[in-house]
C-alpha atoms as a PDB file:
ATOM      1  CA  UNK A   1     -74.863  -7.851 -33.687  1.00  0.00           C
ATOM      2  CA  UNK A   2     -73.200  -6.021 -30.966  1.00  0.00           C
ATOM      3  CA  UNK A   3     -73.601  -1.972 -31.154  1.00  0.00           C
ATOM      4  CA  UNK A   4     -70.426  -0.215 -31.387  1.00  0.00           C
ATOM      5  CA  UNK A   5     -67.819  -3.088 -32.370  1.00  0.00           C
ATOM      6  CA  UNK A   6     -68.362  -2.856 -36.600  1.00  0.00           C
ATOM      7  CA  UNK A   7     -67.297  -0.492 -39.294  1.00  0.00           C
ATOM      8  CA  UNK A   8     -69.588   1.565 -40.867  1.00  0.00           C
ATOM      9  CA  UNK A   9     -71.006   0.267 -43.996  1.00  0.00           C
ATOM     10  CA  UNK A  10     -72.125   2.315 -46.958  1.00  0.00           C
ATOM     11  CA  UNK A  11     -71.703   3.191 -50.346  1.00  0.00           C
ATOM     12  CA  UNK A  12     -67.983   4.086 -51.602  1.00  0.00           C
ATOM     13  CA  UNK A  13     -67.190   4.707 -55.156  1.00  0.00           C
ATOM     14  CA  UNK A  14     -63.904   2.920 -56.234  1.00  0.00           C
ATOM     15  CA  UNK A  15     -61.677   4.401 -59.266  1.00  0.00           C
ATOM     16  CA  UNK A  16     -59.511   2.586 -61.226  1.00  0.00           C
ATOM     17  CA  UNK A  17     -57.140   5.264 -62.532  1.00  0.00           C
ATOM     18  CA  UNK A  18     -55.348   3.155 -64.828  1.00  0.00           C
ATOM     19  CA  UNK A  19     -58.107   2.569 -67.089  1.00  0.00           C
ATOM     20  CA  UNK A  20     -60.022   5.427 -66.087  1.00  0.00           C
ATOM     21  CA  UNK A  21     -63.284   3.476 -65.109  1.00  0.00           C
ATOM     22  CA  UNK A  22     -65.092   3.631 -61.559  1.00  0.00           C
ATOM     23  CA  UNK A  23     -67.838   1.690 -60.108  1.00  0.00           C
ATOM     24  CA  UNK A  24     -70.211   2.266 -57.111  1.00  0.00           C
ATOM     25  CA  UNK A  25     -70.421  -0.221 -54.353  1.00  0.00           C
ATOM     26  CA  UNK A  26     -70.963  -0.459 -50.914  1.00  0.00           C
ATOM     27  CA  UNK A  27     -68.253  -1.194 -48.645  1.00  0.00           C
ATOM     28  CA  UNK A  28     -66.626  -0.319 -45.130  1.00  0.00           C
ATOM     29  CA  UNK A  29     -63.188   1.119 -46.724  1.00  0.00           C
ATOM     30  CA  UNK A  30     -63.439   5.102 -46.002  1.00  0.00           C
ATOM     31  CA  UNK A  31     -61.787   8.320 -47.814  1.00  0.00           C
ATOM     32  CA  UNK A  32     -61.215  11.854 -47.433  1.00  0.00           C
ATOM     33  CA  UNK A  33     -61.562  12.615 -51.027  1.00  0.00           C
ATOM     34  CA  UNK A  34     -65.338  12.684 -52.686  1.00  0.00           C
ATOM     35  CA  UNK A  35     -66.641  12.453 -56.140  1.00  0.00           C
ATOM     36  CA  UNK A  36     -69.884  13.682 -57.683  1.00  0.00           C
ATOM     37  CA  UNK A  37     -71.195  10.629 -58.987  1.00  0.00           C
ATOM     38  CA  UNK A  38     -73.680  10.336 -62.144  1.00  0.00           C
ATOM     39  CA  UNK A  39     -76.818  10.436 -59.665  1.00  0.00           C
ATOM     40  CA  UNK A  40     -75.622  13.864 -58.779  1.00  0.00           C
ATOM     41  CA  UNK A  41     -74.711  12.287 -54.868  1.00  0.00           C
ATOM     42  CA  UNK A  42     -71.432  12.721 -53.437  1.00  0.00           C
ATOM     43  CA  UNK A  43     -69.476   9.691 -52.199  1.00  0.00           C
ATOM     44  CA  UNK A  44     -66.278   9.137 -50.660  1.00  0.00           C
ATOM     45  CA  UNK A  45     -63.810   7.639 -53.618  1.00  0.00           C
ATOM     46  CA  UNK A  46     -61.055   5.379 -53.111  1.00  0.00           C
ATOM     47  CA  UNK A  47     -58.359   5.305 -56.106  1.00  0.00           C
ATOM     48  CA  UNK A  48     -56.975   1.498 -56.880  1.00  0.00           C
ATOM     49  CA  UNK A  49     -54.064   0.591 -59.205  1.00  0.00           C
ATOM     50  CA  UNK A  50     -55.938  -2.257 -60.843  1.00  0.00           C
ATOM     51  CA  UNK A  51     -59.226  -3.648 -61.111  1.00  0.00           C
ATOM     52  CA  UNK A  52     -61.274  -6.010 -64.011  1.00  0.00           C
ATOM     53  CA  UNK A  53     -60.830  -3.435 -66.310  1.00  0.00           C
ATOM     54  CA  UNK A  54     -57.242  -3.421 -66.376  1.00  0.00           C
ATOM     55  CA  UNK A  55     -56.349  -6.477 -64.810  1.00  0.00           C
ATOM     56  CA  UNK A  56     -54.435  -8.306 -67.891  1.00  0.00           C
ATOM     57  CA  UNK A  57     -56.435 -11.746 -66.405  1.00  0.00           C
ATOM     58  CA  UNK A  58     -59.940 -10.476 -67.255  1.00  0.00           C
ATOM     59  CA  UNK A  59     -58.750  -8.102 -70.553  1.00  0.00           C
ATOM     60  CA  UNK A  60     -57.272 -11.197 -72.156  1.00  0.00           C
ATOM     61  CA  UNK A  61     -53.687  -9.621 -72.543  1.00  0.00           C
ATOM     62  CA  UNK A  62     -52.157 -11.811 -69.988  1.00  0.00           C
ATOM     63  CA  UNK A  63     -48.318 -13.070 -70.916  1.00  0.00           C
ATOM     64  CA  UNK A  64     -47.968 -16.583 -71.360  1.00  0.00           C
ATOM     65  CA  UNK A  65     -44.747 -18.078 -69.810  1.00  0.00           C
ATOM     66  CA  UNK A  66     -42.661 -20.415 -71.879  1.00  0.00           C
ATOM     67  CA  UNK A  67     -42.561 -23.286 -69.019  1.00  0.00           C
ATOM     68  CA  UNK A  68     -41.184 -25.887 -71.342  1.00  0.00           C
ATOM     69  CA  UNK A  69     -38.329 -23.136 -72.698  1.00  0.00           C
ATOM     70  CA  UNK A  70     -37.362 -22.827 -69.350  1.00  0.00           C
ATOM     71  CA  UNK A  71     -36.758 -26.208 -68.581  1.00  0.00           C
ATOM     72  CA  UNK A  72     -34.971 -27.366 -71.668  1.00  0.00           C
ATOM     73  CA  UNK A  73     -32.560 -24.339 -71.028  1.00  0.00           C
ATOM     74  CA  UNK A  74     -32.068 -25.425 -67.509  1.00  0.00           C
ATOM     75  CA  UNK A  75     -31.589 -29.089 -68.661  1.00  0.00           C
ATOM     76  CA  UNK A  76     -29.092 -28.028 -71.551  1.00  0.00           C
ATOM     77  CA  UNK A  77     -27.378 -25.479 -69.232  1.00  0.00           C
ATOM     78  CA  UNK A  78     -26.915 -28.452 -66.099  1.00  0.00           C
ATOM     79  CA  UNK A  79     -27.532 -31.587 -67.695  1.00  0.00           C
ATOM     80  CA  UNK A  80     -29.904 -34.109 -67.250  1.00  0.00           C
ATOM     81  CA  UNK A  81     -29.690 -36.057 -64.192  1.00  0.00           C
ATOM     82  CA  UNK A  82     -30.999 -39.819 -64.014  1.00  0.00           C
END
């Protein structure tokens, strides 16, 4: 790799302040704000408004569309071509 030309790459602690939950990972995404972590380190944090924890996907709350409601509305409210 050429010198000079990448990001630097270490570890960053990201914080999920919706569910209150943070993880420690390596990455090249930088902050000014720190956070003692639980091996008594300091790392740069980076806040995020959603992650696995609180993603409705992963929890299992996600809202199911009616797909089928929709379309016999639209149908009853334009009529049915064909």
């Amino acid at each position: 790799m050429r010198e000079g030309i990448h990001p630097a790459y270490g570890p960053v602690v990201f914080r999920d302040r919706a569910a209150n939950y943070a993880f420690l990972t390596r990455s090249t995404m930088t902050s000014e704000k720190t956070i003692e972590w639980e091996d008594g380190r300091t790392y740069p944090v980076v806040d995020v408004e959603i992650s696995d924890v609180s993603h409705p996907f992963y929890t299992g709350k996600a809202r199911v569309l009616d797909t089928a409601g929709r379309v016999e509305r639209f149908e009853r409210r334009y009529g049915k071509k064909g």
